[in-house]
Protein backbone atom coordinates (compact mmCIF):
# COMPACT_ATOMS: atom_id res chain seq x y z
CA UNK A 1 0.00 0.00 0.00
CA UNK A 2 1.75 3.52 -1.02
CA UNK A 3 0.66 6.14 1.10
CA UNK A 4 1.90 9.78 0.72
CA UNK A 5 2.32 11.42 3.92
CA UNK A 6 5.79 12.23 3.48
CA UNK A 7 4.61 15.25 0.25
CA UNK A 8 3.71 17.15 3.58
CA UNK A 9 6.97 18.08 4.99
CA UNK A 10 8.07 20.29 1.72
CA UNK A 11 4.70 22.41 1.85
CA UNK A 12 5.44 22.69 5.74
CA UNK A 13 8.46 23.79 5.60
CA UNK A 14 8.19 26.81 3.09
CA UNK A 15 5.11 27.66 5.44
CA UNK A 16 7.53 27.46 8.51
CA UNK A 17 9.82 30.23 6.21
CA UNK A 18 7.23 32.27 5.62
CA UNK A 19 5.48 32.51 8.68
CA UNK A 20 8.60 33.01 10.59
CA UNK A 21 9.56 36.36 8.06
CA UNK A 22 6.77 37.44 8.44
CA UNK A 23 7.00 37.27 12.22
CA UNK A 24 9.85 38.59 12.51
CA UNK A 25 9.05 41.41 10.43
CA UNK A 26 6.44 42.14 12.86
CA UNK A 27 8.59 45.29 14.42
CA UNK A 28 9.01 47.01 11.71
CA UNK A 29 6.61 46.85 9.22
CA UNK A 30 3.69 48.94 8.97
CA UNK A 31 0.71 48.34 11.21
CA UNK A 32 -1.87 48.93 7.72
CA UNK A 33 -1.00 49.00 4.27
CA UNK A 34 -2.83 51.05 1.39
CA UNK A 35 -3.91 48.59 -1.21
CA UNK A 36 -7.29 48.75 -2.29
CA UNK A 37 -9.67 45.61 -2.47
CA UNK A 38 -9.39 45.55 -6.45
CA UNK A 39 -5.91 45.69 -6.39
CA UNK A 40 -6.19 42.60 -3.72
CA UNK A 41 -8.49 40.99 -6.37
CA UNK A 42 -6.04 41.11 -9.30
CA UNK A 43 -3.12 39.57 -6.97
CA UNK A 44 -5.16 37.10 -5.11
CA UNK A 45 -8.73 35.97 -7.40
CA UNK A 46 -8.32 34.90 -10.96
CA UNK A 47 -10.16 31.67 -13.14
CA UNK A 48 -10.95 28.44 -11.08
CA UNK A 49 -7.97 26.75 -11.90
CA UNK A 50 -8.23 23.61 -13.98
CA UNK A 51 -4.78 22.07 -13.17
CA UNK A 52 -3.17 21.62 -9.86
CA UNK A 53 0.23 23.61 -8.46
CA UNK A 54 3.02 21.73 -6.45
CA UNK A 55 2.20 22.18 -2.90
CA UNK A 56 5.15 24.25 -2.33
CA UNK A 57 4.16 26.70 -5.35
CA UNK A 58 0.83 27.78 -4.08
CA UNK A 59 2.58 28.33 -0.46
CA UNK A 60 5.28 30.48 -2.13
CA UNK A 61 2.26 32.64 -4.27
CA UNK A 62 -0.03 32.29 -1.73
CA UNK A 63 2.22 34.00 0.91
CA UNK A 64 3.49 36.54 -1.62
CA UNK A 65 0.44 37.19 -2.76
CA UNK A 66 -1.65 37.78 0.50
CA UNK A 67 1.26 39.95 2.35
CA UNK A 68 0.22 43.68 0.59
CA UNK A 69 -3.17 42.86 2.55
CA UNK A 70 -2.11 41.23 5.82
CA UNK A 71 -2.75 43.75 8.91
CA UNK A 72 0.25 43.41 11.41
CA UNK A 73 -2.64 42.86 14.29
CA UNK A 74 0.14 40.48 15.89
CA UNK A 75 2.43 43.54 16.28
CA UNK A 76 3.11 45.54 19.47
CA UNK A 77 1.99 48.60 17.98
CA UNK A 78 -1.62 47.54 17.05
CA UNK A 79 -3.82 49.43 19.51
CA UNK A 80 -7.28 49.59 18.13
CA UNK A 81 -10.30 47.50 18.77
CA UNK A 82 -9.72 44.57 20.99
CA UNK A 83 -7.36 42.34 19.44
CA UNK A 84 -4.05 40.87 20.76
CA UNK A 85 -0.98 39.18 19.57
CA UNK A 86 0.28 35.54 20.04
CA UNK A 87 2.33 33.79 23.14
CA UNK A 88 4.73 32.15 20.95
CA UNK A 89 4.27 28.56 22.49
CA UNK A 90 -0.04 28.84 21.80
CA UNK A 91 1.27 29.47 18.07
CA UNK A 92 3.28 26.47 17.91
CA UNK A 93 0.57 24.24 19.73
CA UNK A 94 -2.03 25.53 16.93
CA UNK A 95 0.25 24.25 13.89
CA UNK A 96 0.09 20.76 15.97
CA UNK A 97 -3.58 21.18 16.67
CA UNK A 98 -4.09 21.21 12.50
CA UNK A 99 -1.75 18.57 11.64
CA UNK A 100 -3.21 16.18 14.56
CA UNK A 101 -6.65 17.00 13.12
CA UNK A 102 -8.47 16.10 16.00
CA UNK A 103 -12.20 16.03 16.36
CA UNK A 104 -12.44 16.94 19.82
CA UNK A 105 -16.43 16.64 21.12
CA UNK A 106 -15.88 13.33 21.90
CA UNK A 107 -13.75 11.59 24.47
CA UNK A 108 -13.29 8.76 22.07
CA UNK A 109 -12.62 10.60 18.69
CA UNK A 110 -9.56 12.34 20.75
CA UNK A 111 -8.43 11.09 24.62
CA UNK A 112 -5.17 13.00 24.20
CA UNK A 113 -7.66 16.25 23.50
CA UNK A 114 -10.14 15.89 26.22
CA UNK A 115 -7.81 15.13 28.74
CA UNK A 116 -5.60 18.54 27.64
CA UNK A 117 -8.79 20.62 27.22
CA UNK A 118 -10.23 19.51 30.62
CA UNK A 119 -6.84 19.94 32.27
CA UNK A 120 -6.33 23.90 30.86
CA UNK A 121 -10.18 24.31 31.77
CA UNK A 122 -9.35 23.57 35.46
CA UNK A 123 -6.05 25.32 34.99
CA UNK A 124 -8.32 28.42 33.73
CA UNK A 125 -10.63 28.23 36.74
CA UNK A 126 -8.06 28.04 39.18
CA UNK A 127 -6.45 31.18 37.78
CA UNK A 128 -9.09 33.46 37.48
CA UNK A 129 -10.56 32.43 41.26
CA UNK A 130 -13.54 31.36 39.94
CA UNK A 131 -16.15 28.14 40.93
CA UNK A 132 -14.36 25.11 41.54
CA UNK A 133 -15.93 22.78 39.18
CA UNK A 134 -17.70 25.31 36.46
CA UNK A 135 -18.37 23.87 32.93
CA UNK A 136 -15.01 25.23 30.45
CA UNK A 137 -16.28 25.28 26.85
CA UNK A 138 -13.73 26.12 24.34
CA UNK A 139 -15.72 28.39 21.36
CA UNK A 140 -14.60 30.37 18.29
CA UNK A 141 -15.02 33.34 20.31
CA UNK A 142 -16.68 35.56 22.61
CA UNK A 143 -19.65 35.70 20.52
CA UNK A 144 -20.12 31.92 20.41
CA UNK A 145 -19.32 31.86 23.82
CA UNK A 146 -22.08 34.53 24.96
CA UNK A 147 -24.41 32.66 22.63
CA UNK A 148 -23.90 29.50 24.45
CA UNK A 149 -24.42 31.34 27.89
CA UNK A 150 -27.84 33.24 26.71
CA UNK A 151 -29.39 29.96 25.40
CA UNK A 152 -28.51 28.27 28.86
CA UNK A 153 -30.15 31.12 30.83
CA UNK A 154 -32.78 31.17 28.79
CA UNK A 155 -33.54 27.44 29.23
CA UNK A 156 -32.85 27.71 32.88
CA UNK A 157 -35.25 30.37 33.88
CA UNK A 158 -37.59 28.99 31.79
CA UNK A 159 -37.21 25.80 33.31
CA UNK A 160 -37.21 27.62 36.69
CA UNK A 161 -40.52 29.38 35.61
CA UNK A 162 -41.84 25.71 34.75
CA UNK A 163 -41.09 25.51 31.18
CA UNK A 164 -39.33 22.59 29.06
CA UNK A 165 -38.54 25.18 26.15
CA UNK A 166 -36.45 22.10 24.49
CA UNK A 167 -39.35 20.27 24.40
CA UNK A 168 -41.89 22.77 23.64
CA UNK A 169 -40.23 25.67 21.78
CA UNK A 170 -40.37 29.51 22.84
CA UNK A 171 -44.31 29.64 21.33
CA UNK A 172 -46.68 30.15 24.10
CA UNK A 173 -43.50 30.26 26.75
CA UNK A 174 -43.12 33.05 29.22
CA UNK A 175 -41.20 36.15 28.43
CA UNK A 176 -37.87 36.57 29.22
CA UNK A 177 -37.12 39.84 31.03
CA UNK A 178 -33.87 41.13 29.61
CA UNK A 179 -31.28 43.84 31.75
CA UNK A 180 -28.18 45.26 30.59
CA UNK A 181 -26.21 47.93 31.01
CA UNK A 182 -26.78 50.88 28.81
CA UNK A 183 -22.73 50.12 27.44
CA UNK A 184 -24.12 46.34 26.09
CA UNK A 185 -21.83 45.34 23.73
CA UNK A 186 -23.10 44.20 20.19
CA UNK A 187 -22.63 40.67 20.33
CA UNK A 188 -24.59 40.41 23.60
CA UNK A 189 -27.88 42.12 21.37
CA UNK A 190 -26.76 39.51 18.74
CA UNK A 191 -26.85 36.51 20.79
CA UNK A 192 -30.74 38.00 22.21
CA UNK A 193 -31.80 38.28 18.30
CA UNK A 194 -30.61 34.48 17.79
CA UNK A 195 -32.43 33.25 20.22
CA UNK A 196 -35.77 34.44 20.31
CA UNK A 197 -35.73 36.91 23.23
CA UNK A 198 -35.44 40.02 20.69
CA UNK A 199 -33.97 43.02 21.56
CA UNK A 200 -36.88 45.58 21.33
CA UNK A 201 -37.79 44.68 25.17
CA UNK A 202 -34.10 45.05 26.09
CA UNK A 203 -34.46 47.47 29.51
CA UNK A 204 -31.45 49.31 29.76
CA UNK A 205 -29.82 50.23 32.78
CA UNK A 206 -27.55 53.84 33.10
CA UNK A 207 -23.84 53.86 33.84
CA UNK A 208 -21.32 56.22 35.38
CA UNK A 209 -18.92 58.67 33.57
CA UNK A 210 -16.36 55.73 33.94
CA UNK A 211 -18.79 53.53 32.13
CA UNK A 212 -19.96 51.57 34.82
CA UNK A 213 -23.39 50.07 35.31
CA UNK A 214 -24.92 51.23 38.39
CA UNK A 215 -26.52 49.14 41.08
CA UNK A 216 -28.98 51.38 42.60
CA UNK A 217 -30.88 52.00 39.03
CA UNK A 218 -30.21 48.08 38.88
CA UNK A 219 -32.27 47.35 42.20
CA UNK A 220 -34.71 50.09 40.96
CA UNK A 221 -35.50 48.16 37.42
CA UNK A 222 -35.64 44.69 39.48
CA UNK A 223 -38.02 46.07 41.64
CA UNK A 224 -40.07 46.75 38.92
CA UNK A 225 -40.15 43.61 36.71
CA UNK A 226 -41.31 39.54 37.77
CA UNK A 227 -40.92 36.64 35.90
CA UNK A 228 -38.00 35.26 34.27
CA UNK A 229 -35.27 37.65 33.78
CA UNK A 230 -31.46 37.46 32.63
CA UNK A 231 -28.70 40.21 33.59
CA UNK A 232 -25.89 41.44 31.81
CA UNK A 233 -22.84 43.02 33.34
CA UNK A 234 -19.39 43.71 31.68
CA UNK A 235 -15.57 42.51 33.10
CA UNK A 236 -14.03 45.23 30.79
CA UNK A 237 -16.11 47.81 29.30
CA UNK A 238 -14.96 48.28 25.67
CA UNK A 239 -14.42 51.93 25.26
CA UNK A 240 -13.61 52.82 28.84
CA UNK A 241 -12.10 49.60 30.31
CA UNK A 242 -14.57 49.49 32.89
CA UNK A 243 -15.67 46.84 35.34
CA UNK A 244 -19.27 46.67 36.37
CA UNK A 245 -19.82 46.53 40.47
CA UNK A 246 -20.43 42.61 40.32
CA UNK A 247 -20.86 42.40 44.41
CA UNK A 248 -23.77 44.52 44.18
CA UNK A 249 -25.23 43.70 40.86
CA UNK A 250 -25.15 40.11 42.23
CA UNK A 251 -27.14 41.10 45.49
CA UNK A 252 -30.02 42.52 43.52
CA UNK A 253 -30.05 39.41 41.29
CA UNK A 254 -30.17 37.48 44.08
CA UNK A 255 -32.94 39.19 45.38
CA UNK A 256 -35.12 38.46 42.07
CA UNK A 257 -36.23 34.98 42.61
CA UNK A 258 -36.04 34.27 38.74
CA UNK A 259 -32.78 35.93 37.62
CA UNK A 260 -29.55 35.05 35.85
CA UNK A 261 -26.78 36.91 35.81
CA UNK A 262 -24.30 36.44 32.62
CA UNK A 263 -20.93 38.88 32.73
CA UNK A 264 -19.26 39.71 29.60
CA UNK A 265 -15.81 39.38 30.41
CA UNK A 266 -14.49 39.22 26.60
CA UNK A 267 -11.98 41.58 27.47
CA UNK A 268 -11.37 41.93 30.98
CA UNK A 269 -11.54 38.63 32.79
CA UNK A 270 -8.38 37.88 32.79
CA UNK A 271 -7.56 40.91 34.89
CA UNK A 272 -8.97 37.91 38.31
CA UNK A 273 -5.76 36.31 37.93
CA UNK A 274 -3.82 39.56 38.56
CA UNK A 275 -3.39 40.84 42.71
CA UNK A 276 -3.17 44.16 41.50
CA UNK A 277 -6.32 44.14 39.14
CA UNK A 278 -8.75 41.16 40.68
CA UNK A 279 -10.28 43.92 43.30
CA UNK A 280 -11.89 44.87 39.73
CA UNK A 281 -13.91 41.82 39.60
CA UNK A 282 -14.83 41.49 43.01
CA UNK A 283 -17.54 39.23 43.28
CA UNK A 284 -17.22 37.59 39.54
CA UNK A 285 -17.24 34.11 40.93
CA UNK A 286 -20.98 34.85 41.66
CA UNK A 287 -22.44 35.13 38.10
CA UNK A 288 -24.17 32.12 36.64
CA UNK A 289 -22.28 32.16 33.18
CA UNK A 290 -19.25 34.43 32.06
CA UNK A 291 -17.92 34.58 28.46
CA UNK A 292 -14.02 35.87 27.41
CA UNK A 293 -11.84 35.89 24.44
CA UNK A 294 -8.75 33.92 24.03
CA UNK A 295 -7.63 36.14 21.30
CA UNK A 296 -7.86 39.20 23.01
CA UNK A 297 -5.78 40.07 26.02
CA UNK A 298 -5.07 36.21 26.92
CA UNK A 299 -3.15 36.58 23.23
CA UNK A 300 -4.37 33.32 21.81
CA UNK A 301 -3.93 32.55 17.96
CA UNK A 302 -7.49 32.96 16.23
CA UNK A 303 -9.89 31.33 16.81
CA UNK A 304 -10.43 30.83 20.48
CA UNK A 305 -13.01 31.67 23.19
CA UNK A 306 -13.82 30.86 26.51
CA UNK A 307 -17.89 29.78 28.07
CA UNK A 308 -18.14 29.68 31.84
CA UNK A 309 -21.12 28.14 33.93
CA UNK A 310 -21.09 27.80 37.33
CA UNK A 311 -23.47 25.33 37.15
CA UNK A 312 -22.76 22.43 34.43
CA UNK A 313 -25.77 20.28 34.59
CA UNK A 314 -27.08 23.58 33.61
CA UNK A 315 -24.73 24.00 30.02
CA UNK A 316 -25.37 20.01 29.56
CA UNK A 317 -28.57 20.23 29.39
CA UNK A 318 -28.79 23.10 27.03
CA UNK A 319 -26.96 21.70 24.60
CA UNK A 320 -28.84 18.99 24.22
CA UNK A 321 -26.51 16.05 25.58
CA UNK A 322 -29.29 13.69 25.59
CA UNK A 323 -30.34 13.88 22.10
CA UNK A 324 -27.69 12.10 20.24
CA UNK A 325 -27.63 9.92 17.42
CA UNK A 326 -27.76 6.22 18.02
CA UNK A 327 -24.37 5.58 16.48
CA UNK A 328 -23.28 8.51 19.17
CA UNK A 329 -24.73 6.49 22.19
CA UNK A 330 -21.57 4.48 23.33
CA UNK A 331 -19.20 7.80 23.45
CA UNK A 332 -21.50 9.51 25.23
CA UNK A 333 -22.05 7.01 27.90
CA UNK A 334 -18.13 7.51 28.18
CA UNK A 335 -17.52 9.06 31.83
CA UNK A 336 -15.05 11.23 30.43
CA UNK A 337 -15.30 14.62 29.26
CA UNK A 338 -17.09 15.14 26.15
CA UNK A 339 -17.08 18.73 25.15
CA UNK A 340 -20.08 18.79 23.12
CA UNK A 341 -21.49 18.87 26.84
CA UNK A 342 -20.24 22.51 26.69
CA UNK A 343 -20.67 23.67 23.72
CA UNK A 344 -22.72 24.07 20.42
CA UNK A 345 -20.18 22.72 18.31
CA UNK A 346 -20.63 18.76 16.93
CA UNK A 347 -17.33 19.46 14.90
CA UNK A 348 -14.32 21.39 16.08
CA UNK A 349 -10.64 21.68 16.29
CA UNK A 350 -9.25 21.68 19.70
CA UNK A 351 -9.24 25.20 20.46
CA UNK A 352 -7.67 24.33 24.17
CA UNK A 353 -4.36 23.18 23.60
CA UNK A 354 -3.21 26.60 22.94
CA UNK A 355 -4.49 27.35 25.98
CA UNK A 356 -2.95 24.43 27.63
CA UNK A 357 0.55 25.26 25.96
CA UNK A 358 0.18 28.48 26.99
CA UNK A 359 -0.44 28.26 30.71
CA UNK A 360 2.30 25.67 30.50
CA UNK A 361 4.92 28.06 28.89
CA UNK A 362 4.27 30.80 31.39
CA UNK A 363 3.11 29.82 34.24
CA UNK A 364 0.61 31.64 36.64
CA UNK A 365 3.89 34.48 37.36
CA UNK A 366 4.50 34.68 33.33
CA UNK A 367 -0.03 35.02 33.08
CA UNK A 368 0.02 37.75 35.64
CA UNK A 369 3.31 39.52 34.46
CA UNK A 370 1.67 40.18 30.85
CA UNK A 371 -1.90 41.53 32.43
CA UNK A 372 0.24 43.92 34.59
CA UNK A 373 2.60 45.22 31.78
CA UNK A 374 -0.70 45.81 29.74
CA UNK A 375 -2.32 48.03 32.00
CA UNK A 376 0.96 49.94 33.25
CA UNK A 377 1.20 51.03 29.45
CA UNK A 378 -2.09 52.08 29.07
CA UNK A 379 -1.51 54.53 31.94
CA UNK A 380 1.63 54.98 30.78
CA UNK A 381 0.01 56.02 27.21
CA UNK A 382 -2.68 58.17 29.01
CA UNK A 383 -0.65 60.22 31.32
CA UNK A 384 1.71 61.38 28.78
CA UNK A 385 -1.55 62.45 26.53
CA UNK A 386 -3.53 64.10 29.53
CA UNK A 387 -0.35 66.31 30.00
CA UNK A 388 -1.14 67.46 26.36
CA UNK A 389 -3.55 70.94 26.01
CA UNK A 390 -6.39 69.63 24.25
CA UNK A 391 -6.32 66.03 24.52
CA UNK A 392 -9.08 64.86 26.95
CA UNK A 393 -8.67 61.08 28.63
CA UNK A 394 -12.41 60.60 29.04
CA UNK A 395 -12.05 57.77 31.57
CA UNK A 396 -10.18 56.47 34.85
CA UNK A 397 -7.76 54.52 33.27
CA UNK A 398 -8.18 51.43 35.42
CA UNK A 399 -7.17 48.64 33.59
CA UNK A 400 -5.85 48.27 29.47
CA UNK A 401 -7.90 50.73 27.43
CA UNK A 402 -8.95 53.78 27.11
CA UNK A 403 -11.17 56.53 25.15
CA UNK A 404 -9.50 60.26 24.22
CA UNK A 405 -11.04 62.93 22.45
CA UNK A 406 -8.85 65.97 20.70
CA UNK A 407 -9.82 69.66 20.61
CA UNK A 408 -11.51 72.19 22.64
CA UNK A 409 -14.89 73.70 21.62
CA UNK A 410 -17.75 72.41 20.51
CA UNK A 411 -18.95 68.86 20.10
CA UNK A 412 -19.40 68.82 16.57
CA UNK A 413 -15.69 69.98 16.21
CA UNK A 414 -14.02 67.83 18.56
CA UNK A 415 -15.51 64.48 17.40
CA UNK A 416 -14.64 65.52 13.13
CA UNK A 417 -11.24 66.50 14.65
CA UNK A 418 -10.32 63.59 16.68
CA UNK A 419 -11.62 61.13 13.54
CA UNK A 420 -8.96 63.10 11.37
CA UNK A 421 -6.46 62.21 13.84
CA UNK A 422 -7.00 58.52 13.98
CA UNK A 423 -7.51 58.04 10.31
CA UNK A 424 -3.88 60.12 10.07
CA UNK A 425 -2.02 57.62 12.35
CA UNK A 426 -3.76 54.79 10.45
CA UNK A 427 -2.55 56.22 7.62
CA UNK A 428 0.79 56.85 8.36
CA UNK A 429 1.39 52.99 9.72
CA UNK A 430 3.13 52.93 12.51
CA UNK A 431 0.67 52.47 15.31
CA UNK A 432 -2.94 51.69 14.70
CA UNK A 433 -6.02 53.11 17.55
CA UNK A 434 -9.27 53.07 16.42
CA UNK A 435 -12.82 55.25 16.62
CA UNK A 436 -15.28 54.40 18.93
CA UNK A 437 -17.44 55.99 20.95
CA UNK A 438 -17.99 57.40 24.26
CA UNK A 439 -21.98 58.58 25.26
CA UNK A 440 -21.98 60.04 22.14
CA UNK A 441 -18.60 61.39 21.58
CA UNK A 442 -16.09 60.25 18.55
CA UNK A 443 -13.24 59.10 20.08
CA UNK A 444 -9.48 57.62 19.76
CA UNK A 445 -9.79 54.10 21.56
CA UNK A 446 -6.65 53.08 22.69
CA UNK A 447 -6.01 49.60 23.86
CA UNK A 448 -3.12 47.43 25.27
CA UNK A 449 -3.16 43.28 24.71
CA UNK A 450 -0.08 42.59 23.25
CA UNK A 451 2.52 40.47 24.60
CA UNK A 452 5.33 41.98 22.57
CA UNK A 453 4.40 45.62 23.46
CA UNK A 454 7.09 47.85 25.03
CA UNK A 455 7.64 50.98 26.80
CA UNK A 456 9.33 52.40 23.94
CA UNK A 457 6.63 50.99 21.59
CA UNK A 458 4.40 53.19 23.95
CA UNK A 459 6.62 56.31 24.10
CA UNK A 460 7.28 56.39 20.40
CA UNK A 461 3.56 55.83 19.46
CA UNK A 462 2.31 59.04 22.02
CA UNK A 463 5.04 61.18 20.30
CA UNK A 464 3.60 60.16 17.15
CA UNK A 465 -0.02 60.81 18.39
CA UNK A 466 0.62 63.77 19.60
CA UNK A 467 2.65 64.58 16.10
CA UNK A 468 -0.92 63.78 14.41
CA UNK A 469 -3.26 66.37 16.74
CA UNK A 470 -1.05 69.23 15.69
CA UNK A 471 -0.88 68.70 12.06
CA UNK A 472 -4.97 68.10 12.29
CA UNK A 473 -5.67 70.98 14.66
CA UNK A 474 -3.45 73.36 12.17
CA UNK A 475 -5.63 72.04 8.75
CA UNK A 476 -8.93 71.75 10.75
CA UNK A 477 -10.40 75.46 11.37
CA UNK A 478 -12.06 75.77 14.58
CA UNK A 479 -15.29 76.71 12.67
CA UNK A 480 -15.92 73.11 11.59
């Protein structure tokens, strides 16, 4: 029998060159390249080819090709949005994670997997200080992962409220109450749309000028509303870094009779592990379900997210454990771990070994060191801009991110001036923010999640910034 596993390593090992050059290259080249999407097209579409290429030919095109549109998102200089780098070891575990192939919802399609997912899921737990014994599902991201959290408060309050919605559907079923803070992100109004709660009843609680939800017009809204009822908080407010009073939001819950409470922690969870940050999420370990992103300040390769449930006979049941094809019914009686249990996925990769590699290459010390670097830079970033006349940090910088606005004057002038400035510094290539905004305001978001990111990464980037505001504020009349 001829087999022909060995035509792999030649294809490999031109993808090893070029992913390494292009690492490498990560320093210095720009953050965003100009090239247009037509221009992409004539490099990288063409006729459906009719003939095969040597393995080692498309790599070499395909990498040449692709480059003029890559964004260096992996860089230390990327600052916009909410999107880290790589640890170098979850990198090298995701190469193995594709050549192993694994399918990795069953125990039996994958022991190896299983056993490594399970072990960085209690790893994870540990860290953050959270429920010993909550239900790890590894998902393609936060939004999969607050999607799998909404439909397992939504079947538990139902349940609670003595409904089988499996069973019976969401027709004739009682509402769902739904309470978020005023700063919900768009994924969690997604997830709502997706699964049949809607977001036209969404009641919308008011936040602080730091961003954060507060409890007494929480207790207020309770007060006012019976029957089933699921509560959002954020770990990590997007444009502010902001963490939402989680002792006291979980009090009022409490209180309800019928409530879940489900905390967004895509970007900020990971600040529990950290001494000098896990004051922040005092009180986390008492929400029903969390969400976070791998590939976000925990700098895993894409894709990778994180669902947390306190409870996991509550997760298994959601997804449906029970209702598995005959030819299914042997692995599932296996008393292993079987991540389908926590997750919607019947087909996946195993999106925790880079986890596990990771918290094996660092350590809890290496963990906590990045977290900490992150946020000293972001108040490193913001003190040298608030010393600036006429930039404006809008927010306690409490964590890794936050929102500036440039200019004096009038609204309408501040928010057209500080978009001019971010699009410059886009432009020019060396650091990338982004807009957002803040109650209304345009803004400069500024956010720190990269591994590789340095103090004079930071230093060069505000001179750079502040370079931008003064050719913008000298072409921008004050009339605007």
């Amino acid at each position: 029998m001829s087999h022909h596993f060995k035509d792999y390593r030649g294809s490999l090992e031109r993808s090893l060159e070029h992913a390494t050059s292009y690492l490498e290259s990560l320093d210095e080249r720009p953050v965003a390249k100009e090239i247009t999407s037509q221009q992409l097209r004539q490099l990288i579409a063409g006729e459906l080819p009719q003939q095969g290429l040597a393995p080692e030919r498309v790599i070499d095109e395909m990498a040449y090709a692709l480059d003029a549109g890559l964004v260096a998102s992996g860089g230390p200089r990327f600052f916009g949005y909410a999107i880290g780098g790589t640890f170098p070891a979850a990198l090298a575990a995701d190469w193995l994670v594709s050549a192993w192939d694994q399918n990795v919802p069953y125990y039996v399609s994958s022991p190896a997997m299983a056993v490594a997912e399970e072990t960085a899921a209690e790893w994870m737990v540990e860290l953050l200080g959270l429920t010993k014994g909550s239900a790890v599902g590894f998902t393609s991201g936060a939004q999969e992962a607050i999607y799998t959290s909404l439909i397992t408060a939504r079947n538990s309050l139902l349940e609670n409220a003595g409904w089988d919605v499996a069973t019976k559907g969401l027709y004739g079923a009682p509402q769902v109450n739904v309470v978020v803070s005023d700063q919900i992100h768009s994924t969690i109004k997604r997830a709502l749309s997706m699964i049949g709660l809607g977001i036209e009843t969404i009641v919308k609680v008011p936040t602080d000028d730091n961003l954060r939800l507060i409890p007494q017009e929480l207790e207020r809204v309770l007060a006012d509303i019976s029957g089933p009822t699921l509560v959002c908080a954020q770990a990590g407010c997007i444009d502010s870094g902001a963490f939402d009073p989680f002792d006291e939001i979980a009090d009022a819950v409490a209180k309800h009779g019928n409530a879940w409470l489900h905390v967004d922690g895509a970007i900020g969870l990971w600040a529990a592990a950290s001494d000098k940050q896990k004051h922040l999420l005092k009180g986390i370990e008492r929400a029903d379900s969390i969400d976070t992103d791998g590939h976000k300040w925990f700098n895993m390769p894409y894709d990778c997210g994180m669902v947390i449930v306190k409870d996991p006979a509550k997760i298994t049941s959601a997804m449906g454990g029970g209702n598995m094809g005959d030819y299914l019914n042997d692995a599932m009686d296996k008393p292993d771990r079987n991540a389908i249990n926590f997750g919607i996925a019947a087909s996946r990769r195993a999106r925790g070994l880079p986890v596990y590699a990771a918290f094996k290459s660092l350590g809890k010390q290496g963990i906590v060191n990045h977290l900490d670097n992150c946020c000293a830079l972001a108040k490193r970033m913001a003190d040298i801009l608030r010393e600036v006349e006429g930039v404006t940090i809008l927010n306690d910088v409490v964590s890794n991110r936050f929102s500036a606005q440039f200019g004096t004057g009038d609204v309408e002038y501040r928010n057209e001036l500080t978009a001019r400035v971010v699009h410059r510094l886009q432009q020019d290539g060396y650091l990338y923010p982004s807009t957002s905004g803040y109650k209304g305001l345009k803004t400069m978001l500024f956010s720190v999640l990269n591994y590789h990111t340095s103090i004079e990464d930071i230093d060069i980037s505000a001179n750079k910034i502040i370079e931008a505001f003064n050719i913008e504020k000298a072409l921008l009349p004050q009339s605007v």
